[in-house]
C-alpha atoms as a PDB file:
ATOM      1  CA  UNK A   1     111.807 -38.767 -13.527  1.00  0.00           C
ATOM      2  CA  UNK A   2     113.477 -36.431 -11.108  1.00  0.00           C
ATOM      3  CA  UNK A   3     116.898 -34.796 -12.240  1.00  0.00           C
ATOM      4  CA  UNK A   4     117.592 -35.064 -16.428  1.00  0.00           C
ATOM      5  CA  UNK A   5     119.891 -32.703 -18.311  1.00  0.00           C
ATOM      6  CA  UNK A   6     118.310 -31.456 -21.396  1.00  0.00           C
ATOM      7  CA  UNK A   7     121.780 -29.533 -22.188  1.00  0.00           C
ATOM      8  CA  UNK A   8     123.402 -32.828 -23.376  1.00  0.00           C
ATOM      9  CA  UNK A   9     121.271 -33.581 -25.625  1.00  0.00           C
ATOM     10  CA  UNK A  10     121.439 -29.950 -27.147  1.00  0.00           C
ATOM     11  CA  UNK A  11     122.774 -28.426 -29.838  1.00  0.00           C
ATOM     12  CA  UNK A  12     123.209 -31.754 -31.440  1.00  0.00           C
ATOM     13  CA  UNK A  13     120.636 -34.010 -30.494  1.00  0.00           C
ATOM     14  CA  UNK A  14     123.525 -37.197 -30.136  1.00  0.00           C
ATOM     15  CA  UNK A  15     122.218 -40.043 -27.939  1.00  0.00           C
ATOM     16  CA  UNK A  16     123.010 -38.338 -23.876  1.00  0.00           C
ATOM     17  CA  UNK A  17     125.221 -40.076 -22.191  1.00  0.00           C
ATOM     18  CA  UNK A  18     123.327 -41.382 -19.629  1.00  0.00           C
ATOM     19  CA  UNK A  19     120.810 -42.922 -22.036  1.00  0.00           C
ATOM     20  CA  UNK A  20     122.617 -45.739 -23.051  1.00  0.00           C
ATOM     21  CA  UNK A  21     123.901 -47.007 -18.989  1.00  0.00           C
ATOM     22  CA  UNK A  22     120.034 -46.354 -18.235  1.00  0.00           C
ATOM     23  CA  UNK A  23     119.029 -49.079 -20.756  1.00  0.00           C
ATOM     24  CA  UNK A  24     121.539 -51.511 -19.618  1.00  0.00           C
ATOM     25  CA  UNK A  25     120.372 -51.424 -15.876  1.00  0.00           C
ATOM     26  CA  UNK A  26     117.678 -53.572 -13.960  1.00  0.00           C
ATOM     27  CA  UNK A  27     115.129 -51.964 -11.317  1.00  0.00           C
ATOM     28  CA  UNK A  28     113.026 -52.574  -8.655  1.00  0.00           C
ATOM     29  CA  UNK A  29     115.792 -55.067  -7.391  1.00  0.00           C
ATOM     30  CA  UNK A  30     116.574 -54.673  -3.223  1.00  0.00           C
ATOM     31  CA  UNK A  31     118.403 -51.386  -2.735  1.00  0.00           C
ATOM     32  CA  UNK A  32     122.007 -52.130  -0.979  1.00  0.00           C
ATOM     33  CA  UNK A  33     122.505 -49.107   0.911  1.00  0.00           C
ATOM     34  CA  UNK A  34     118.890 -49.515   2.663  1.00  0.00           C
ATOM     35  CA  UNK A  35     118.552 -53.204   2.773  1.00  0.00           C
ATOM     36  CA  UNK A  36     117.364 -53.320   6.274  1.00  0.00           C
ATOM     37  CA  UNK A  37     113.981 -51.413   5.104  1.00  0.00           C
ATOM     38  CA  UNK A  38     111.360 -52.205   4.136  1.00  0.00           C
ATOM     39  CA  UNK A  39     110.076 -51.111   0.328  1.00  0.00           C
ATOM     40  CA  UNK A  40     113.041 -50.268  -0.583  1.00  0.00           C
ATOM     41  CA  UNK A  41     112.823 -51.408  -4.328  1.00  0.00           C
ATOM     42  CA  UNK A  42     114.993 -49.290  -6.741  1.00  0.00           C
ATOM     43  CA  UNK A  43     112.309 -47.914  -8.516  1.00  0.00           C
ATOM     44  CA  UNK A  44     114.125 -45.013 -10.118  1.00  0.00           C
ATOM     45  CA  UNK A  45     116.800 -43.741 -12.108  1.00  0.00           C
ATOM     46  CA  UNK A  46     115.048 -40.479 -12.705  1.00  0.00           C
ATOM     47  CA  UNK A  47     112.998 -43.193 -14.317  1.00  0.00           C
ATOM     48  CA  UNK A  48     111.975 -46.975 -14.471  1.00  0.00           C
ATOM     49  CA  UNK A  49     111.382 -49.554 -16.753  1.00  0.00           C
ATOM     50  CA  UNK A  50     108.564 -46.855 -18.566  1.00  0.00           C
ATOM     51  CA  UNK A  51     108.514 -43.805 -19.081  1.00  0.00           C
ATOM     52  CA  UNK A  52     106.410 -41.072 -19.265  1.00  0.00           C
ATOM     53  CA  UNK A  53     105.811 -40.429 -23.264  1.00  0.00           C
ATOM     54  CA  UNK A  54     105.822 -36.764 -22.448  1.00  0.00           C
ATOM     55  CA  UNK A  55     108.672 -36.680 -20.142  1.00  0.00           C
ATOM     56  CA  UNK A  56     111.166 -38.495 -22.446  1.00  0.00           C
ATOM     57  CA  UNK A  57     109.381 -36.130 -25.736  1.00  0.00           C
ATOM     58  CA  UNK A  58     111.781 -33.228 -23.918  1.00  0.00           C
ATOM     59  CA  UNK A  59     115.148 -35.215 -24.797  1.00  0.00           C
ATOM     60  CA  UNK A  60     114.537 -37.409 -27.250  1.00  0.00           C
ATOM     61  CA  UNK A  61     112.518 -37.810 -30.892  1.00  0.00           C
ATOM     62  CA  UNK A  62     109.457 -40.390 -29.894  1.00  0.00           C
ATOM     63  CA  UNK A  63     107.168 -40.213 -32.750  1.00  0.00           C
ATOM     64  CA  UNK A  64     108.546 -43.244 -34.291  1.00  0.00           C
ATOM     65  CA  UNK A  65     108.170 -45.049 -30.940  1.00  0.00           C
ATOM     66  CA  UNK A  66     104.913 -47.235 -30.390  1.00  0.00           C
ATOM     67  CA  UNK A  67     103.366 -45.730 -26.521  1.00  0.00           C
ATOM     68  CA  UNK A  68     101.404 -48.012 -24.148  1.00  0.00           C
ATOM     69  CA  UNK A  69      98.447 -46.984 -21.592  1.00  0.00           C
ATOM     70  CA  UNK A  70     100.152 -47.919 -17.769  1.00  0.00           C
ATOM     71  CA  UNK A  71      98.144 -46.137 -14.907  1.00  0.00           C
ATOM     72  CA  UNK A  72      95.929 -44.020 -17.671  1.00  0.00           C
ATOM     73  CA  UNK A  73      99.685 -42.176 -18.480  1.00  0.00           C
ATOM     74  CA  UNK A  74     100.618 -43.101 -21.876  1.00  0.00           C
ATOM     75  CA  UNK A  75     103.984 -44.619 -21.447  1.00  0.00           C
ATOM     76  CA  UNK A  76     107.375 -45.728 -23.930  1.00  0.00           C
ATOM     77  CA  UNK A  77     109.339 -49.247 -22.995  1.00  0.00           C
ATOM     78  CA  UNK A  78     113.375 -48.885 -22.543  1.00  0.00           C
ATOM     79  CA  UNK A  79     113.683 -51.831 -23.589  1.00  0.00           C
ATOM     80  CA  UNK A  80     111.019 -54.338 -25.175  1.00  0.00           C
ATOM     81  CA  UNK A  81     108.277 -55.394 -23.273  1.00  0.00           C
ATOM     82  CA  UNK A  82     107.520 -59.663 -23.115  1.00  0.00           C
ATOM     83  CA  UNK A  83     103.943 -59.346 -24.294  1.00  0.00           C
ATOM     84  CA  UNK A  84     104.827 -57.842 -27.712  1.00  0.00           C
ATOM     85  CA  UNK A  85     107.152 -61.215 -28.440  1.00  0.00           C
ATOM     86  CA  UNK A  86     107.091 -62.689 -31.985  1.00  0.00           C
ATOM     87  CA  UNK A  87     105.838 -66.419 -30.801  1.00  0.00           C
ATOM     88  CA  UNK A  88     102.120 -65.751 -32.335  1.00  0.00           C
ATOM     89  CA  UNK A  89     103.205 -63.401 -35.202  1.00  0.00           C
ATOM     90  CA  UNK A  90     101.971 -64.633 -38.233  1.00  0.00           C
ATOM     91  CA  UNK A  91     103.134 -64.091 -41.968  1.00  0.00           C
ATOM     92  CA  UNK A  92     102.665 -60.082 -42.882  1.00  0.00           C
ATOM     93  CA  UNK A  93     102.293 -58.996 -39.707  1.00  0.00           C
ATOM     94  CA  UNK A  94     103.657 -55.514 -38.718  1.00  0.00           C
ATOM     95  CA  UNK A  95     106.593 -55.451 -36.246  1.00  0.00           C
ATOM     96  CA  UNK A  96     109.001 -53.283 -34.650  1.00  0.00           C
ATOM     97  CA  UNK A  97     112.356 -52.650 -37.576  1.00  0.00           C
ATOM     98  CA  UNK A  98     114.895 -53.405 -35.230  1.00  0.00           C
ATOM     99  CA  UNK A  99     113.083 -56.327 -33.012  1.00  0.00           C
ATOM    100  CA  UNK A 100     110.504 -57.488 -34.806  1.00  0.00           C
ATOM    101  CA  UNK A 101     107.843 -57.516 -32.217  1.00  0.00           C
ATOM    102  CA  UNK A 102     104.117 -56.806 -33.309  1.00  0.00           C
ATOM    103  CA  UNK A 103     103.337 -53.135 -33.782  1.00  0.00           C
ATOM    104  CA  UNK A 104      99.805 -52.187 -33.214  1.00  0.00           C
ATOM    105  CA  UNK A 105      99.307 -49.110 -35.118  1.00  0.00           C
ATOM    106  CA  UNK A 106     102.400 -49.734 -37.986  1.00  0.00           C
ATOM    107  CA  UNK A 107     101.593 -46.966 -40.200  1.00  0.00           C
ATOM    108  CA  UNK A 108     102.131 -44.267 -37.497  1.00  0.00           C
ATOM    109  CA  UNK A 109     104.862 -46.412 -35.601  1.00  0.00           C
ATOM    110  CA  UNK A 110     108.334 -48.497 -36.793  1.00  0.00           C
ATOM    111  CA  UNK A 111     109.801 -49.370 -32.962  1.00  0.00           C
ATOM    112  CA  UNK A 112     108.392 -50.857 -29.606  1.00  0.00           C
ATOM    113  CA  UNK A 113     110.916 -49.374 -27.201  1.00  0.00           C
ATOM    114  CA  UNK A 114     113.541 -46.666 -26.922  1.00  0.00           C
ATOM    115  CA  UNK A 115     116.285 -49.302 -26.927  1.00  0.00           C
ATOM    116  CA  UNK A 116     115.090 -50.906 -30.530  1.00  0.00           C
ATOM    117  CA  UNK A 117     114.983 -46.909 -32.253  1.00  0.00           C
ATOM    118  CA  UNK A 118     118.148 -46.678 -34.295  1.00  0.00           C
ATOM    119  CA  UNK A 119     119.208 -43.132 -33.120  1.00  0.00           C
ATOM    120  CA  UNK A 120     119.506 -44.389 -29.811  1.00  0.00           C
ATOM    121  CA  UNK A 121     122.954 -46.178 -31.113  1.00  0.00           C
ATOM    122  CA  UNK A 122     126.439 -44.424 -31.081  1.00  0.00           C
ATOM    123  CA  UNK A 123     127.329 -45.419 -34.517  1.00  0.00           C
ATOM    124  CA  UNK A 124     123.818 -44.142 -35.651  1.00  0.00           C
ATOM    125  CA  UNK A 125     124.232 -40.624 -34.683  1.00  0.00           C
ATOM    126  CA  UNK A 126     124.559 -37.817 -37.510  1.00  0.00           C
ATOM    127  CA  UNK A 127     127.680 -37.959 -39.543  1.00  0.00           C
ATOM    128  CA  UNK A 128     129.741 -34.335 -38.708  1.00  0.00           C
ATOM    129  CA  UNK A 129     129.653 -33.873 -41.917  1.00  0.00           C
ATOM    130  CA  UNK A 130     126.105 -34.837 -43.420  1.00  0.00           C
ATOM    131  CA  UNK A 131     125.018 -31.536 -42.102  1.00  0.00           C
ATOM    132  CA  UNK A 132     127.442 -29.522 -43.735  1.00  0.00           C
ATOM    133  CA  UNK A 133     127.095 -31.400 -46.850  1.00  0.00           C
ATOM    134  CA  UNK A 134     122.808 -30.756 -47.106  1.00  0.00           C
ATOM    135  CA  UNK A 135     123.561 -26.593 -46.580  1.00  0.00           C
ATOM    136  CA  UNK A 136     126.080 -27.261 -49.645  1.00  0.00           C
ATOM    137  CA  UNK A 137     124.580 -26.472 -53.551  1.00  0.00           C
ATOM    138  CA  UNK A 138     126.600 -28.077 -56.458  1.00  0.00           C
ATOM    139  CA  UNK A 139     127.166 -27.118 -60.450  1.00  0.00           C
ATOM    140  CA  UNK A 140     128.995 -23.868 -60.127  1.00  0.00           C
ATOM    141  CA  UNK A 141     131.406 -22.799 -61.344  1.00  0.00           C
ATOM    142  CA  UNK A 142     135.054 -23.504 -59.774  1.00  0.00           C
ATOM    143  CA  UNK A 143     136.648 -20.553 -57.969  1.00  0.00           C
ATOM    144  CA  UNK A 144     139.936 -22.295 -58.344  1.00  0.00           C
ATOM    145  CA  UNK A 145     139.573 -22.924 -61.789  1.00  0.00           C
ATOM    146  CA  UNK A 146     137.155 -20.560 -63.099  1.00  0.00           C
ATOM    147  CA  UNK A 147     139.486 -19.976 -66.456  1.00  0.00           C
ATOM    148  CA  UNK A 148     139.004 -23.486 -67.543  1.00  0.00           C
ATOM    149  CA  UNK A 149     135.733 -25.265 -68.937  1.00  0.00           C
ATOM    150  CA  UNK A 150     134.002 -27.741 -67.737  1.00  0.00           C
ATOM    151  CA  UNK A 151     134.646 -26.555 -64.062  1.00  0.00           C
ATOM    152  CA  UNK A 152     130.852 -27.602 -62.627  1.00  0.00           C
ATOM    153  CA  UNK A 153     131.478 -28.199 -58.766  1.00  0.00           C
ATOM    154  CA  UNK A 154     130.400 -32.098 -59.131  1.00  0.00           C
ATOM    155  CA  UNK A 155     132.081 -34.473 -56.232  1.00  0.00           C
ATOM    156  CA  UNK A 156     132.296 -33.834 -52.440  1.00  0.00           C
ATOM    157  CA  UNK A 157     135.223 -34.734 -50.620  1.00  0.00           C
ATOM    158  CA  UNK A 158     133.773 -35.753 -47.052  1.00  0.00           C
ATOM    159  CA  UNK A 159     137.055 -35.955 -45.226  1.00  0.00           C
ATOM    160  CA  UNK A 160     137.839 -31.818 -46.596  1.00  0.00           C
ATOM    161  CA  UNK A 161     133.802 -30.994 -45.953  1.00  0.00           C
ATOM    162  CA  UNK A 162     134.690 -29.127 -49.926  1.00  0.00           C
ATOM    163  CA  UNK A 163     132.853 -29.350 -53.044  1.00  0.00           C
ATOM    164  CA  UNK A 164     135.187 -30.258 -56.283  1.00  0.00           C
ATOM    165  CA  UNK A 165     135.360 -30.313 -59.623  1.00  0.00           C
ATOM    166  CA  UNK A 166     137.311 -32.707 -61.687  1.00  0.00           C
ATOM    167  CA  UNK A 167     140.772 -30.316 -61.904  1.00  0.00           C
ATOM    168  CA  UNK A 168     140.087 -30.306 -58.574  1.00  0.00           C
ATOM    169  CA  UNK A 169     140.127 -34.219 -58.309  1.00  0.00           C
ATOM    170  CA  UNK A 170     143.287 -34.920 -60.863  1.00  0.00           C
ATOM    171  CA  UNK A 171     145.292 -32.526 -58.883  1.00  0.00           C
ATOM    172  CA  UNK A 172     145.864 -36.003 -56.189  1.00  0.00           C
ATOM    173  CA  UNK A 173     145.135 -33.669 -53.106  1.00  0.00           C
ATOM    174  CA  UNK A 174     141.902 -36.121 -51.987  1.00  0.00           C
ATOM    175  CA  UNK A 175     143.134 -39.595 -53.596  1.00  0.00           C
ATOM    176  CA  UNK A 176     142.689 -41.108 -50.294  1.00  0.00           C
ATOM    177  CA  UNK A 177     139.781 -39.017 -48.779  1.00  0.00           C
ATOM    178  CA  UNK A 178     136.225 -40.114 -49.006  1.00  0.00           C
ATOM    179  CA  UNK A 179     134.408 -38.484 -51.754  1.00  0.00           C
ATOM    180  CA  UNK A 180     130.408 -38.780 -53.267  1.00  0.00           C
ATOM    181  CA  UNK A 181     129.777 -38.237 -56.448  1.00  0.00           C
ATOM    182  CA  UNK A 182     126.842 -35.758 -56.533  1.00  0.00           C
ATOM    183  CA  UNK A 183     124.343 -36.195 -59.521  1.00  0.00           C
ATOM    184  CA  UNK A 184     121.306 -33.745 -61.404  1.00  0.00           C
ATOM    185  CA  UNK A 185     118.045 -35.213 -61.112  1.00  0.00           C
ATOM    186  CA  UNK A 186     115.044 -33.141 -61.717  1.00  0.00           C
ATOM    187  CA  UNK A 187     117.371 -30.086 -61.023  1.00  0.00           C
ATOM    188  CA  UNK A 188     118.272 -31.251 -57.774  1.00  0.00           C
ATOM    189  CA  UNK A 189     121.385 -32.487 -56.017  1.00  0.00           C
ATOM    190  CA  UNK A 190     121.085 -36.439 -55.265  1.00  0.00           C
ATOM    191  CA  UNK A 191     123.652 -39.433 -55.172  1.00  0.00           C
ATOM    192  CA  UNK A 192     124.025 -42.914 -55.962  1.00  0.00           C
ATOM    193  CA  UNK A 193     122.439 -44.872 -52.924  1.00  0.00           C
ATOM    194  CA  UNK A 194     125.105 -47.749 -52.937  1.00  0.00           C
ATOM    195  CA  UNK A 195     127.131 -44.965 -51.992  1.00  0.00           C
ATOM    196  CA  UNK A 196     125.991 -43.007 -49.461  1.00  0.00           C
ATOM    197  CA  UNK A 197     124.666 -46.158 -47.643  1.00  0.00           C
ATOM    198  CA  UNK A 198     128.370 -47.081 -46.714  1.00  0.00           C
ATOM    199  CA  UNK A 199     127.851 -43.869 -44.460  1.00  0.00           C
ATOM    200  CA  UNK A 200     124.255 -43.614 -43.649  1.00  0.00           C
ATOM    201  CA  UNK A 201     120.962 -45.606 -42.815  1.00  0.00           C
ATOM    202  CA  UNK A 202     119.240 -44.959 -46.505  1.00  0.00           C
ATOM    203  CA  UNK A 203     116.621 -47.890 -46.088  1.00  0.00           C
ATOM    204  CA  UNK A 204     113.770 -45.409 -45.131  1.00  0.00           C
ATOM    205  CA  UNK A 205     114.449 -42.886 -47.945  1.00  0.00           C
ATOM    206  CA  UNK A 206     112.707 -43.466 -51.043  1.00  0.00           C
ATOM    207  CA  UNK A 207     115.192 -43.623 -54.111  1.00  0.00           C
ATOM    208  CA  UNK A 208     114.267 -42.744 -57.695  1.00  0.00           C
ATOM    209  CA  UNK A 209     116.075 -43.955 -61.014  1.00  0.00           C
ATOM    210  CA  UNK A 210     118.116 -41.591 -63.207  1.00  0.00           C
ATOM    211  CA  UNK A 211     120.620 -42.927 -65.653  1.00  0.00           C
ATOM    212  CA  UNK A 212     119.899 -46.688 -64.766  1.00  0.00           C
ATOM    213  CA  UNK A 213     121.156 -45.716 -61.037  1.00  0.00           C
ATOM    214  CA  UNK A 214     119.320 -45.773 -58.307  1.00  0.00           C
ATOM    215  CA  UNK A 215     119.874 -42.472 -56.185  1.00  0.00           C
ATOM    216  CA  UNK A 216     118.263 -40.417 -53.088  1.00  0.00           C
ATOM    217  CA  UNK A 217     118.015 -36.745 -53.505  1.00  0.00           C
ATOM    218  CA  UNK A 218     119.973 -34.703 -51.003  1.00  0.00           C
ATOM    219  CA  UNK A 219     116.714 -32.297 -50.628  1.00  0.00           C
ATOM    220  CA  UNK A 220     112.996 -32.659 -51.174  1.00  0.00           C
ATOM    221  CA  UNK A 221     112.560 -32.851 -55.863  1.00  0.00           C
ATOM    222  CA  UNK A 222     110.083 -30.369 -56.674  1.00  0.00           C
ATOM    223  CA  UNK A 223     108.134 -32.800 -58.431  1.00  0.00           C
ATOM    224  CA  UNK A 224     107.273 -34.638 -55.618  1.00  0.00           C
ATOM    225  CA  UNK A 225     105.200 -31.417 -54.064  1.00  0.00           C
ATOM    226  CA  UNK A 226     101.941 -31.835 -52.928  1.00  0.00           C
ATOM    227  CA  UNK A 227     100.129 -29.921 -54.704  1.00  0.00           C
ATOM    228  CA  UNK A 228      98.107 -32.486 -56.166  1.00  0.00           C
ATOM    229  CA  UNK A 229      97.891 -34.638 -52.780  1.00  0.00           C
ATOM    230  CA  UNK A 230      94.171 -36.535 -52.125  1.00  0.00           C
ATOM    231  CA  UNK A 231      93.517 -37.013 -48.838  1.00  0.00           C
ATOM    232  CA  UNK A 232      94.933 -40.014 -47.280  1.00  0.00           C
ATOM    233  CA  UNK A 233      97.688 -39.931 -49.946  1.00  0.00           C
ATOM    234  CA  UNK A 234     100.583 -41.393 -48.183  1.00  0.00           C
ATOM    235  CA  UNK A 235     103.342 -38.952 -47.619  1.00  0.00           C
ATOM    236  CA  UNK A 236     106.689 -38.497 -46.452  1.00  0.00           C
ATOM    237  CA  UNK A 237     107.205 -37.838 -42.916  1.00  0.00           C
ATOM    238  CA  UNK A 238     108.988 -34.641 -42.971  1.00  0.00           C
ATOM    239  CA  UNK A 239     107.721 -32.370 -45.535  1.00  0.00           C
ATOM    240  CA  UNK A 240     104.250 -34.017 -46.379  1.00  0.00           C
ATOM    241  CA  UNK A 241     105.405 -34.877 -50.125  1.00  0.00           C
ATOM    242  CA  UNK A 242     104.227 -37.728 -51.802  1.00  0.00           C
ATOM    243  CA  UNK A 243     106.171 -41.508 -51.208  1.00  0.00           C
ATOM    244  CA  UNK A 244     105.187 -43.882 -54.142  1.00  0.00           C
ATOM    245  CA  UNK A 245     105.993 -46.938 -51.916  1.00  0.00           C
ATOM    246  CA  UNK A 246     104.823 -45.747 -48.382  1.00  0.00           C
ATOM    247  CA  UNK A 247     104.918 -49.606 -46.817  1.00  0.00           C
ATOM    248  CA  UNK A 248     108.719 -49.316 -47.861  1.00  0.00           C
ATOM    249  CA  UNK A 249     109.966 -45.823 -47.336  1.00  0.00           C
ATOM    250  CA  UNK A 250     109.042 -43.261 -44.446  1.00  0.00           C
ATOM    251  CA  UNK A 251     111.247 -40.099 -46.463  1.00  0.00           C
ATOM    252  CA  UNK A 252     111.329 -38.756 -49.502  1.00  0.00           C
ATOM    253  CA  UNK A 253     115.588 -37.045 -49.266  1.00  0.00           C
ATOM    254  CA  UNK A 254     118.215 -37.216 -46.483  1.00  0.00           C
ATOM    255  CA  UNK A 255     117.536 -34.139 -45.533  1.00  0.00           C
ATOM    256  CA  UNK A 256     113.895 -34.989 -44.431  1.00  0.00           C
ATOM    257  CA  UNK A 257     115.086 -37.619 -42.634  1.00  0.00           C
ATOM    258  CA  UNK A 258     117.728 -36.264 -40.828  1.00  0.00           C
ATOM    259  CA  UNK A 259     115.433 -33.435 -39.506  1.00  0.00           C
ATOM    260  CA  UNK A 260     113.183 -36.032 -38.069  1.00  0.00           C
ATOM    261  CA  UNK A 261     116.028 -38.071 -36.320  1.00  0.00           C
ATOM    262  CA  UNK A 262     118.370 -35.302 -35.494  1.00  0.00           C
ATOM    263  CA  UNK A 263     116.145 -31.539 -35.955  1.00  0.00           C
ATOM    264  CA  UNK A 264     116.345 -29.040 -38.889  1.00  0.00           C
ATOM    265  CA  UNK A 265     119.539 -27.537 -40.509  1.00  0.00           C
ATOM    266  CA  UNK A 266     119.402 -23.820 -40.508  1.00  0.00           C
ATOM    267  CA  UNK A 267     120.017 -23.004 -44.045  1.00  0.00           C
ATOM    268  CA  UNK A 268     123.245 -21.118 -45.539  1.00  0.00           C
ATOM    269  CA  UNK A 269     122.739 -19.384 -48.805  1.00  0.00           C
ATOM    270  CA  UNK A 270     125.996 -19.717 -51.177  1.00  0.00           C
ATOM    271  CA  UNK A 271     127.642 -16.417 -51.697  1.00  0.00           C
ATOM    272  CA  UNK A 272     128.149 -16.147 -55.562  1.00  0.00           C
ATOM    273  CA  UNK A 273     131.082 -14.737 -57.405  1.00  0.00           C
ATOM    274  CA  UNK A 274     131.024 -10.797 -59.135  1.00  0.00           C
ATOM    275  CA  UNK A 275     131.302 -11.165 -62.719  1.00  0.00           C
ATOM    276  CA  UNK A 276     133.965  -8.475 -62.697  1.00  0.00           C
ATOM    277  CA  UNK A 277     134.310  -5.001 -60.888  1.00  0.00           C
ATOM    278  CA  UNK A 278     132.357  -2.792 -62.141  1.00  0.00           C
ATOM    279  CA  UNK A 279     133.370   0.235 -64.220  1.00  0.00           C
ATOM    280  CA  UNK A 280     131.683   3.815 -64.262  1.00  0.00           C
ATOM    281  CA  UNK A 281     131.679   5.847 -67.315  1.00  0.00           C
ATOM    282  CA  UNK A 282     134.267   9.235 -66.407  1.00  0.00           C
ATOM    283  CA  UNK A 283     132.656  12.167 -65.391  1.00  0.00           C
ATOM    284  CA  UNK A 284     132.432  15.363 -67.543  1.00  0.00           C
END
């Protein structure tokens, strides 16, 4: 590894740009512009075929990814490496999600290679609005319609990034925008999963029943906490809370897992409304 720009990878932590050319290339072919020398394999690109696990830790998330011992440096594949194919795999064994090469150590790992992790993909990278949606809380009271009743700020319009109650929707502004329907569960915000997974990768979060629906809480539920965790309970990823189906599910809300794929969302507390202005009794 010789030159890298960690500025494209910041603020937002989308796949760099030269991260997905890099995978598509082959090394250690003859170099053209020095074929009359000898050894002159193209051995970098600022990297080759492995990387450095430390190196790569600067610009990318790779706790997910399974490392390899080359040289006594623990190393990460681009790509899949031949000797973890699926010809001897037998029935239950663990492999990578995306592959489904053998892992060695499953519980700590889900891919082989940088290539097979799913934030590595354009279309994989956080939704502009997911973010702004998480800092959101939902159930107040309507500042456009705070005379009427029934006013609770219950639906999210994703194309508007605004929260909305149902005078809101009937007024036809957002008939053809995008919009979630945000549900109470355990007095937090969650939503149907059918739904959000027609904008997200939800097969890693762990979803819970309320009302006959299956939804995935928005936030960490508080009664998920850990204070009653055993040792060797297994956990979500994120915030150590407690998964009931670990061999499934890796998360416990979106938020949890889009700090692990993409960092944490600084958090934005809602300003609330003044009852009224207030009135002093006159002097004397």
């Amino acid at each position: 590894m010789t030159i890298l720009f960690q500025g494209e990878l910041e603020p937002s932590r989308n796949m760099p740009t030269w991260l997905g050319p890099l995978l598509k290339k082959t090394f250690f072919g003859a170099c053209l512009v020095h074929d009359e020398l000898q050894k002159n394999e193209r051995s970098k690109y600022c990297i080759t075929y492995v990387v450095p696990l430390e190196q790569m830790e600067k610009y990318i998330n790779c706790k997910l990814i399974q490392p390899y011992r080359c040289n006594k440096t623990r190393v990460i594949a681009l790509n899949p490496l031949p000797h973890c194919g699926s010809g001897s795999l037998i029935a239950g064994d663990p492999t990578c999600l995306t592959c489904k090469r053998r892992l060695h150590d499953p519980e700590q790992f889900q891919f082989c290679s940088i290539a097979c992790q799913g934030e590595l993909e354009p279309s994989r990278n956080m939704p502009t609005w997911l973010g702004l949606l998480l800092k959101k809380t939902f159930f107040g009271a309507c500042l456009v319609h705070d005379e009427l009743q029934k006013n609770e700020l219950s639906k999210y319009c994703i194309t508007c990034d605004s929260d909305l109650c149902m005078y809101c929707i009937s007024s036809n502004k957002h008939n053809d925008h995008d919009q979630l329907k945000i549900y109470r569960h355990v007095y937090k915000d969650v939503v149907l999963l059918e739904q959000m997974e027609k904008y997200i990768d939800c097969k890693l979060i762990q979803p819970y029943r309320c009302n006959k629906k299956w939804v995935i809480a928005l936030n960490p539920l508080p009664h998920c906490g850990s204070g009653s965790l055993i040792a060797g309970d297994p956990t979500c990823l994120t915030c150590k809370r407690r998964l009931h189906d670990p061999e499934q599910f890796q998360f416990c809300s979106i938020a949890c897992q889009v700090e692990d794929r993409w960092g944490k969302i600084a958090e934005m507390k809602r300003k609330r409304k003044r009852k009224g202005i207030p009135r002093r009794a006159p002097l004397k």
